[in-house]
C-alpha atoms as a PDB file:
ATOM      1  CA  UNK A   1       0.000   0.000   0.000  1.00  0.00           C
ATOM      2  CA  UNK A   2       1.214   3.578  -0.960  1.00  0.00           C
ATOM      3  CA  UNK A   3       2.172   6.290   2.026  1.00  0.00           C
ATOM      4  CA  UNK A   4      -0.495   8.609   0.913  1.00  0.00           C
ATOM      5  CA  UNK A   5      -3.104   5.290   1.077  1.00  0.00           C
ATOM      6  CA  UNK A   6      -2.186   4.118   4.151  1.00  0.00           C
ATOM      7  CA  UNK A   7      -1.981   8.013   5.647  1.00  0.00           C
ATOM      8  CA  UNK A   8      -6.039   8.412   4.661  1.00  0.00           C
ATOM      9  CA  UNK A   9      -6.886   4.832   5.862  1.00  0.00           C
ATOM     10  CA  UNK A  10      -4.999   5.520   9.837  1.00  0.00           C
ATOM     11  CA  UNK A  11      -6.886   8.986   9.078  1.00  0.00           C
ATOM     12  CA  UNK A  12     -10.737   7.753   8.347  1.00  0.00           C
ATOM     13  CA  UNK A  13     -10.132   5.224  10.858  1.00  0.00           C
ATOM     14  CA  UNK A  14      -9.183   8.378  13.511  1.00  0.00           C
ATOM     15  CA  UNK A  15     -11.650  10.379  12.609  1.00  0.00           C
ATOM     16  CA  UNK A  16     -14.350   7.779  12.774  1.00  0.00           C
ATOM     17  CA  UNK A  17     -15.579   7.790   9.781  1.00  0.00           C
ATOM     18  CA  UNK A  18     -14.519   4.399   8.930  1.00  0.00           C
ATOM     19  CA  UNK A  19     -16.143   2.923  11.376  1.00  0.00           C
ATOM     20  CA  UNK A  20     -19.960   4.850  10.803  1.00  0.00           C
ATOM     21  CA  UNK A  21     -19.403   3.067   7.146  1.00  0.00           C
ATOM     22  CA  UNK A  22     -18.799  -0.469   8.744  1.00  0.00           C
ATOM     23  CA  UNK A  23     -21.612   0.070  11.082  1.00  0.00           C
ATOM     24  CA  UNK A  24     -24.011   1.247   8.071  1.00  0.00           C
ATOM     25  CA  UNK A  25     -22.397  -1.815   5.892  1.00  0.00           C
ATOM     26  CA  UNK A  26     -23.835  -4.326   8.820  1.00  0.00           C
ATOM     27  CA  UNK A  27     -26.936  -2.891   9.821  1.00  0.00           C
ATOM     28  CA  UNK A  28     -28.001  -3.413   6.161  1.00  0.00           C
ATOM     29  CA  UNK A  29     -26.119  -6.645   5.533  1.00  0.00           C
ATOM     30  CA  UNK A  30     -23.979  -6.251   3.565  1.00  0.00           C
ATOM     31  CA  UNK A  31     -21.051  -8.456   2.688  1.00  0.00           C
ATOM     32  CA  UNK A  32     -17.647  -6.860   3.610  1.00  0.00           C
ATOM     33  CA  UNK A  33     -14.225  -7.723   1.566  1.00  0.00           C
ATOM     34  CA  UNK A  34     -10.567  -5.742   2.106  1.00  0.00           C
ATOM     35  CA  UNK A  35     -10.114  -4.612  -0.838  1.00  0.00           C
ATOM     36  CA  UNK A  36      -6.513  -2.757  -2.503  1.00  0.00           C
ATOM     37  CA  UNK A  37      -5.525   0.332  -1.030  1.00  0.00           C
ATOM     38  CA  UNK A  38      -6.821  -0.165   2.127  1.00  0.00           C
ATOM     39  CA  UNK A  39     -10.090  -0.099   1.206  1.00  0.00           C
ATOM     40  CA  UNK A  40     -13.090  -2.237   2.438  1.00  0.00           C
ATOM     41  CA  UNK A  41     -16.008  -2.789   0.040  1.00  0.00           C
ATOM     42  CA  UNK A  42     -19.368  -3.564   1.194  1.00  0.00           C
ATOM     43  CA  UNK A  43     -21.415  -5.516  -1.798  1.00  0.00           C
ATOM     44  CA  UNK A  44     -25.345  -5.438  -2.177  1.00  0.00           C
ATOM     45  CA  UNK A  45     -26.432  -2.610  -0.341  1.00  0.00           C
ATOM     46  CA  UNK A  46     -29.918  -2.470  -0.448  1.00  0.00           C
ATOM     47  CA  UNK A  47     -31.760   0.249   0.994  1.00  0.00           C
ATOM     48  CA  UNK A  48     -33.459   2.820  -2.010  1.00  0.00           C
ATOM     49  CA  UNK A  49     -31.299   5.882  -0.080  1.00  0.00           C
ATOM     50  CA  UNK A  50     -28.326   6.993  -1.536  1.00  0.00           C
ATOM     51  CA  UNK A  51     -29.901   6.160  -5.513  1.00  0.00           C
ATOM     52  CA  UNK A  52     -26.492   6.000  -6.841  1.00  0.00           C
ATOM     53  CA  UNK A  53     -24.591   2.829  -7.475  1.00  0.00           C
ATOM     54  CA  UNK A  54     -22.055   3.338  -5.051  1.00  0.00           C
ATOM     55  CA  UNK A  55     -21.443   5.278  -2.351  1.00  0.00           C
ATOM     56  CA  UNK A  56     -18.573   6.121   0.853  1.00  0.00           C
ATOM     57  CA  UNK A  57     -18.326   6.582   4.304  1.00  0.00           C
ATOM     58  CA  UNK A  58     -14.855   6.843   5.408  1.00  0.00           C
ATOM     59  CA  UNK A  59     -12.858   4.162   3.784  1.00  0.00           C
ATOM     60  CA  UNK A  60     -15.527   1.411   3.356  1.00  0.00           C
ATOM     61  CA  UNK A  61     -17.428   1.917  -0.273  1.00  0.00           C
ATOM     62  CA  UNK A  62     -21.091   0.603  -0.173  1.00  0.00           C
ATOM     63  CA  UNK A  63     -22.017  -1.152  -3.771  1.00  0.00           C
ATOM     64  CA  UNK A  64     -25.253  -2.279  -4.790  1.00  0.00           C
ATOM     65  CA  UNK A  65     -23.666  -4.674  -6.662  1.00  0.00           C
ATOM     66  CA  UNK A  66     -21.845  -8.145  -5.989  1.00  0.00           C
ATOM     67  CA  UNK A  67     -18.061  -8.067  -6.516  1.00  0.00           C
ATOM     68  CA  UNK A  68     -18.090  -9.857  -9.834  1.00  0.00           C
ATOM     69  CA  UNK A  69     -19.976  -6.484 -11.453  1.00  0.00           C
ATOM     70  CA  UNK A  70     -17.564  -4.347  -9.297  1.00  0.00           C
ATOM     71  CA  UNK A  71     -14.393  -5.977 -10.642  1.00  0.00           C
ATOM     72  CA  UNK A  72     -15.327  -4.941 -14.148  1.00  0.00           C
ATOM     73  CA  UNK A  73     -15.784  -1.354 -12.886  1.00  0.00           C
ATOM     74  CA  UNK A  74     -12.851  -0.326 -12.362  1.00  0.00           C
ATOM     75  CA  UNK A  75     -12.819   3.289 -12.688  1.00  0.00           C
ATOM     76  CA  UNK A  76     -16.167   3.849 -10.745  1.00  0.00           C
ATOM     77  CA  UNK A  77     -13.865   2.128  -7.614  1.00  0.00           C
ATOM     78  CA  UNK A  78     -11.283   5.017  -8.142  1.00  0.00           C
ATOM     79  CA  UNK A  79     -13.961   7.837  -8.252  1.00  0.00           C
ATOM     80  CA  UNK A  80     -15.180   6.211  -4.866  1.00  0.00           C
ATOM     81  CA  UNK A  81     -11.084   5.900  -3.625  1.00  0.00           C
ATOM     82  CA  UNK A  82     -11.122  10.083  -3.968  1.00  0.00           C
ATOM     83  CA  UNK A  83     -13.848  10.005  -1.853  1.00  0.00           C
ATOM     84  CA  UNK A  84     -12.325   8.412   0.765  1.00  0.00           C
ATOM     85  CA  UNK A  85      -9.453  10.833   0.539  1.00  0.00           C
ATOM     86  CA  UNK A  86     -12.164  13.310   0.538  1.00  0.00           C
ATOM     87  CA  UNK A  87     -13.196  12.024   3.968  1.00  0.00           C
ATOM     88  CA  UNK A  88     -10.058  12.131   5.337  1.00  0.00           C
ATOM     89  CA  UNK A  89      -9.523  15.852   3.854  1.00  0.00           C
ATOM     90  CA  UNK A  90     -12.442  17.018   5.778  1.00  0.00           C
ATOM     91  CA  UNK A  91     -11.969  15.522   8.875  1.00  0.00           C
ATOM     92  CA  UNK A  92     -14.538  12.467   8.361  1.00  0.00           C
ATOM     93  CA  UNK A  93     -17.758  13.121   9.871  1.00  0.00           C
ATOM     94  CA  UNK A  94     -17.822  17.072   8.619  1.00  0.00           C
ATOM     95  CA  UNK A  95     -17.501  15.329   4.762  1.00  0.00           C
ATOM     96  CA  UNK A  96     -21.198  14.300   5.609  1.00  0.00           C
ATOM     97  CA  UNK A  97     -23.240  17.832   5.851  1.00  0.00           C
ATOM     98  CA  UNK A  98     -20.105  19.426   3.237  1.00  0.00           C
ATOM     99  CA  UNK A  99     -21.192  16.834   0.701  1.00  0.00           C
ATOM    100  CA  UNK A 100     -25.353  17.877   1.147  1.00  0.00           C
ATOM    101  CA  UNK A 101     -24.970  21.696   0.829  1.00  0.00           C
ATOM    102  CA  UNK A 102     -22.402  20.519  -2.310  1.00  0.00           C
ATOM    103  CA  UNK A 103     -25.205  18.720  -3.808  1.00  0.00           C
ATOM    104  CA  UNK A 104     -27.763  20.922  -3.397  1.00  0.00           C
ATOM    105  CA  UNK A 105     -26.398  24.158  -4.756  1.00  0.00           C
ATOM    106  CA  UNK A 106     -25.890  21.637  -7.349  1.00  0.00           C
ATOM    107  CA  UNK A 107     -29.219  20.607  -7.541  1.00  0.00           C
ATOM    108  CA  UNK A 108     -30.295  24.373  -7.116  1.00  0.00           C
ATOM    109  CA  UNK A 109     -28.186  25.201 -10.134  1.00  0.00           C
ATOM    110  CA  UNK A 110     -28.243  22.099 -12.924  1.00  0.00           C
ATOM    111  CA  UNK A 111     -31.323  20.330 -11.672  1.00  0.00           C
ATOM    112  CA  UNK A 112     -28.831  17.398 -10.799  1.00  0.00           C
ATOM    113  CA  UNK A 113     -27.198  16.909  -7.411  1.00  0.00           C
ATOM    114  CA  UNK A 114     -24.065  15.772  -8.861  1.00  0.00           C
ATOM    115  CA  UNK A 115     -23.239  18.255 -11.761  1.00  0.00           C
ATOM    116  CA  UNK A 116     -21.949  21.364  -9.945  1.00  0.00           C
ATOM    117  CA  UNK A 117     -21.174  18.940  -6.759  1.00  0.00           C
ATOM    118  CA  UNK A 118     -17.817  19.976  -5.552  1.00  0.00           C
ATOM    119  CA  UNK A 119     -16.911  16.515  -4.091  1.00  0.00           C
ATOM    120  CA  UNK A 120     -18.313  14.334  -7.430  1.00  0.00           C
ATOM    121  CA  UNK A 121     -16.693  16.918  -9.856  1.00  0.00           C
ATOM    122  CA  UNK A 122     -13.287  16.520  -7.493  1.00  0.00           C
ATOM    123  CA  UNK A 123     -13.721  12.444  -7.945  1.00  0.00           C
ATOM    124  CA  UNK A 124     -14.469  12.710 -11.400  1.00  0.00           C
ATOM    125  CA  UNK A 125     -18.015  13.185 -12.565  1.00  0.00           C
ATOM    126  CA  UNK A 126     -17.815  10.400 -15.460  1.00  0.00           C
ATOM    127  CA  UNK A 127     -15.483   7.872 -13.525  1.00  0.00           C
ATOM    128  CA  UNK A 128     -18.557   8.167 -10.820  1.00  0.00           C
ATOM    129  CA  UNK A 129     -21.226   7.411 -14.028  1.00  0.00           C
ATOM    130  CA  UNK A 130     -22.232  11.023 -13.406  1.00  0.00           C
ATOM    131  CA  UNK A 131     -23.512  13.304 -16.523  1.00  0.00           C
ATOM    132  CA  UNK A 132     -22.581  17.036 -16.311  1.00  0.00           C
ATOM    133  CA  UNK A 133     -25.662  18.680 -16.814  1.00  0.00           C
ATOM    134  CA  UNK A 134     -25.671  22.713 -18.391  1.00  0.00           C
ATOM    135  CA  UNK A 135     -26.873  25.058 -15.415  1.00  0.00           C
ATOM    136  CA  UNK A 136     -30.459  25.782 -15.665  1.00  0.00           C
ATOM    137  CA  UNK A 137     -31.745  28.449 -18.328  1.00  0.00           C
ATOM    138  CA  UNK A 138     -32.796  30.881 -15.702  1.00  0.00           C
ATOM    139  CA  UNK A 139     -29.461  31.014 -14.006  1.00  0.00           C
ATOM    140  CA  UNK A 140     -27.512  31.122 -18.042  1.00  0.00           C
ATOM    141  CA  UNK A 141     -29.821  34.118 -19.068  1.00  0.00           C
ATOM    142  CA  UNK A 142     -28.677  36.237 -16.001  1.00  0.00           C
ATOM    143  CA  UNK A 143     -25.429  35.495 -15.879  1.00  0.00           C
ATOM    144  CA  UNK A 144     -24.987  36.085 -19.548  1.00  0.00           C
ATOM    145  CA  UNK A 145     -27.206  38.875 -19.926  1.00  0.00           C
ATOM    146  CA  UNK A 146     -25.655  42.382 -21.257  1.00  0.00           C
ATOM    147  CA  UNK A 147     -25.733  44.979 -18.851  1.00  0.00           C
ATOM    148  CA  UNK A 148     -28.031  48.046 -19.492  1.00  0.00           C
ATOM    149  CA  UNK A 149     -26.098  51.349 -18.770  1.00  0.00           C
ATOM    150  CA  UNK A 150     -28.422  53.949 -17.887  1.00  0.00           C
ATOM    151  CA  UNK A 151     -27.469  57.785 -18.860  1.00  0.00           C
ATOM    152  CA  UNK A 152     -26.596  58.251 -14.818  1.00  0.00           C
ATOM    153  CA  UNK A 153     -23.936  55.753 -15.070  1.00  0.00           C
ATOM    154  CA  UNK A 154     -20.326  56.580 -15.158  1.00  0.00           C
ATOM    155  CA  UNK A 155     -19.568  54.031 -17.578  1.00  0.00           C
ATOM    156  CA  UNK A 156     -22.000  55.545 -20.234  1.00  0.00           C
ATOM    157  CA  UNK A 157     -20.609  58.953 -19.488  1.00  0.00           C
ATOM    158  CA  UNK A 158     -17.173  57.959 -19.943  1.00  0.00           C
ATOM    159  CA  UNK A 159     -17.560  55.738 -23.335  1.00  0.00           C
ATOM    160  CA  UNK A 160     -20.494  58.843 -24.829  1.00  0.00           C
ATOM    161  CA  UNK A 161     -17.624  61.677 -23.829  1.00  0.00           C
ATOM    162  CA  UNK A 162     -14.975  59.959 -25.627  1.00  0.00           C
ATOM    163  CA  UNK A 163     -12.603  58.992 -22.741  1.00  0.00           C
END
């Protein structure tokens, strides 16, 4: 295992994290396997909350699917790898409420939780089986929108006088 591996497992481990994952994997049944890089995967998670495919709490990833479809998804494993370093960036537990507010101003400004998500954009948005969505209409038409320079403002006065 690499220094920088082994530094965010001893560092999800201290900060708990690791261990609210394990409890999570158990109370749902899940089946638990070491996996590389000190990671410990939890296969056929069950309950219909997180959606997504895969999900992380500390250094134990949470897959809905049996380990013979996770082998052959290799890259969605890495994307879930920088979210354990995530964890361990934010102190574990604080990752938790930083991740919601991430996904909703996401959600607030793409209609998708994981577009404009900090922490899945940071993990890599297509490695995760994420789309980027465009922000919505609304937000583009503002934000693009040319500004209107009435005759009180200095700008128009400067450009109209020739300076």
């Amino acid at each position: 295992m690499h220094r920088r591996d082994r530094l965010r497992s001893v560092l999800n481990w201290m900060n708990g994290s690791t261990l609210l994952g394990l409890a999570a994997a158990k109370l749902v049944g899940c089946e638990l396997r070491s996996a590389s890089r000190g990671l410990i995967f939890a296969h056929r998670y069950s309950p219909g909350l997180p959606k997504a495919s895969a999900f992380t709490v500390g250094n134990v990833v949470l897959f809905r699917a049996g380990p013979e479809v996770v082998a052959l998804r290799p890259q969605l494993v890495e994307h879930e790898a920088r979210h354990c370093t995530q964890y361990a960036f934010c102190l574990g537990l604080p990752f938790l409420p930083a991740y919601f507010l991430a996904a909703g101003v996401s959600w607030l400004l793409t209609g998708d939780p994981a577009s404009r998500n900090v922490f899945e954009r940071g993990a890599g948005l297509q490695e995760g089986g994420y789309v980027e969505r465009p922000l919505r209409a609304a937000l583009t038409r503002r934000v693009s929108a040319p500004r209107r320079l009435r005759s009180s403002d200095p700008l128009r006065r400067r450009h109209s006088s020739g300076q």
